[in-house]
Protein backbone atom coordinates (compact mmCIF):
# COMPACT_ATOMS: atom_id res chain seq x y z
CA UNK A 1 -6.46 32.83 12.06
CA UNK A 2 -7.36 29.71 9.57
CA UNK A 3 -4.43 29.38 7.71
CA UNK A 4 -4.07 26.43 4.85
CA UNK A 5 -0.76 25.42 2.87
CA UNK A 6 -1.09 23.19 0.06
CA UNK A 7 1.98 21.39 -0.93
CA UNK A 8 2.94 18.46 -3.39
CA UNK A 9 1.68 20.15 -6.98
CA UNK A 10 4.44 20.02 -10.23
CA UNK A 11 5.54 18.91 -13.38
CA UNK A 12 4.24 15.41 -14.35
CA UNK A 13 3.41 13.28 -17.55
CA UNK A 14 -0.13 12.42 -18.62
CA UNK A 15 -0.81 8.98 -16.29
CA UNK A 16 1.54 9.47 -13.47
CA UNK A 17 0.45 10.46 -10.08
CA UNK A 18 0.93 12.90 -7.69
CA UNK A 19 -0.11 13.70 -3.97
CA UNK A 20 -1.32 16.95 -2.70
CA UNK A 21 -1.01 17.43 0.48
CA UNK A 22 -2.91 20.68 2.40
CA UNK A 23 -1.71 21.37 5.96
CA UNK A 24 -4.56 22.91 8.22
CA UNK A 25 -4.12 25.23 11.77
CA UNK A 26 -6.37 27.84 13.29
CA UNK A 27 -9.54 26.14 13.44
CA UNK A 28 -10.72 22.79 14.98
CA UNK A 29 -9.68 20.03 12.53
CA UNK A 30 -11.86 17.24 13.86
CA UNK A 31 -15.31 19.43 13.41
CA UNK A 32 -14.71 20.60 10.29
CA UNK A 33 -15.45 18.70 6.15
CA UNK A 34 -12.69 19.59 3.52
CA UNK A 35 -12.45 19.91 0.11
CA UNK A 36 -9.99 20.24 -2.99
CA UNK A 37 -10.77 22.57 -5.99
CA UNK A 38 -8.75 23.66 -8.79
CA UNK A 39 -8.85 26.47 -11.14
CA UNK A 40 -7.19 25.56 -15.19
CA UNK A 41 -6.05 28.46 -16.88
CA UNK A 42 -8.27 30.57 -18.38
CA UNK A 43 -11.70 28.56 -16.42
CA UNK A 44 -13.28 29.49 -13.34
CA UNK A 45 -12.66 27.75 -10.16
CA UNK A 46 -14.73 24.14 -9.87
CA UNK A 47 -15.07 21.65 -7.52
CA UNK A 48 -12.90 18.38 -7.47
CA UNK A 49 -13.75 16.42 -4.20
CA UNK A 50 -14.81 16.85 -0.64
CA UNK A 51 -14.28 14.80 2.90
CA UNK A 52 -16.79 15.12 5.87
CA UNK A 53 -16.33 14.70 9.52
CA UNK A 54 -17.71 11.34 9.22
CA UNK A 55 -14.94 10.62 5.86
CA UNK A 56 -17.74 10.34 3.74
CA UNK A 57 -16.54 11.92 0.23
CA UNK A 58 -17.90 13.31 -2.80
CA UNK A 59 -16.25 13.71 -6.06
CA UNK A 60 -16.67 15.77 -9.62
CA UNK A 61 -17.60 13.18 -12.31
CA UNK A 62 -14.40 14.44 -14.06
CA UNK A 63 -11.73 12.68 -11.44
CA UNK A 64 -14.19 9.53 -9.81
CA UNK A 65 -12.40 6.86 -9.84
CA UNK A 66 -8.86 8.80 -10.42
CA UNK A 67 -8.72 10.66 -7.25
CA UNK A 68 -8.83 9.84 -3.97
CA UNK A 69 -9.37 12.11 -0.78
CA UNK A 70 -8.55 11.60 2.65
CA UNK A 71 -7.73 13.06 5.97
CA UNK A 72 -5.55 12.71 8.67
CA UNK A 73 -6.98 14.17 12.02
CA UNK A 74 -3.56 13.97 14.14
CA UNK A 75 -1.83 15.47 11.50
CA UNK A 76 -4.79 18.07 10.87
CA UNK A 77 -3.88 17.31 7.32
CA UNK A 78 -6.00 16.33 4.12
CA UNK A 79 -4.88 15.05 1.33
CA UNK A 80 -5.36 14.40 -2.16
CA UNK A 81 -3.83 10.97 -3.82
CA UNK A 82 -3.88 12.11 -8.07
CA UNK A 83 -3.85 8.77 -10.03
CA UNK A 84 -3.95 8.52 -14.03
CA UNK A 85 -3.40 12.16 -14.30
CA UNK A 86 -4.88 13.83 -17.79
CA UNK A 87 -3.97 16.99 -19.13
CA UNK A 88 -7.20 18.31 -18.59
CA UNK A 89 -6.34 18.27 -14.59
CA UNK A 90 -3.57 20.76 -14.96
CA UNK A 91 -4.58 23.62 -13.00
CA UNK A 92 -4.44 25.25 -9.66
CA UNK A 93 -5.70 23.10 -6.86
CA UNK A 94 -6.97 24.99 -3.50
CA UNK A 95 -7.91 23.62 0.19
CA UNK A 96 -10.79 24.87 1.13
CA UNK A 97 -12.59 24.67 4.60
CA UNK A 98 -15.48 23.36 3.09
CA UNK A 99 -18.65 26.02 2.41
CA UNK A 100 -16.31 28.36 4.07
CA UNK A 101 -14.33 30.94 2.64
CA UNK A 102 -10.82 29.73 3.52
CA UNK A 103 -8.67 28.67 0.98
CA UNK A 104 -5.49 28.17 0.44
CA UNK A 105 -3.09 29.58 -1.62
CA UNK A 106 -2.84 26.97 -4.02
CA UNK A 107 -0.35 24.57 -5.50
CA UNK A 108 0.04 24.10 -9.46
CA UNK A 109 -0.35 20.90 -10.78
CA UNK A 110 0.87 20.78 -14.37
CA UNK A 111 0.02 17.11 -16.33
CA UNK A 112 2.29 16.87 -20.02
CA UNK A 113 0.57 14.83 -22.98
């Protein structure tokens, strides 16, 4: 079955970085877009970015220019690079197959003022 494991979340200081990493089996890597999302306390789930097949990527307004997503298709890997981190982007984040309901089960990313 699809199974994703998220990895690389914790404890970090408003404007430090961190890297998420999300680790991918069961399905066919190559074929498939990905996606991050993340859930703060309290909020519903929302978007944060999204890679296609093709490595074209979308971002929320929120983390443009912050965050960077990318995948590795050997490693059937994506990843999320976390730069300038706010407290407003402590939260949950999930891997998600994208417009597909597999997710992860997240990795907490906490971000101190």
């Amino acid at each position: 079955q699809v199974q994703l494991v998220e990895s690389g979340g914790g404890l970090v200081q408003a404007g430090e970085s961190l890297r998420l990493s999300c680790a991918a089996s069961g399905l066919l890597f190559n074929i498939n877009a990905f996606a991050w999302y993340r859930q703060a306390p309290g909020k519903q789930r929302e978007f944060v970015a999204s890679i296609r097949v093709n490595r074209d990527t979308d971002y929320a307004n929120s983390v443009k220019g912050r965050f960077t997503i990318s995948r590795d298709n050997d490693k059937n890997s994506v990843y999320l690079q976390m730069n300038n981190l706010k407290p407003e982007d402590t939260g949950v984040y999930y891997c998600n197959v994208y417009r597909n309901n597999y997710w992860g089960t997240g990795t907490l990313v906490t971000v101190s003022s």
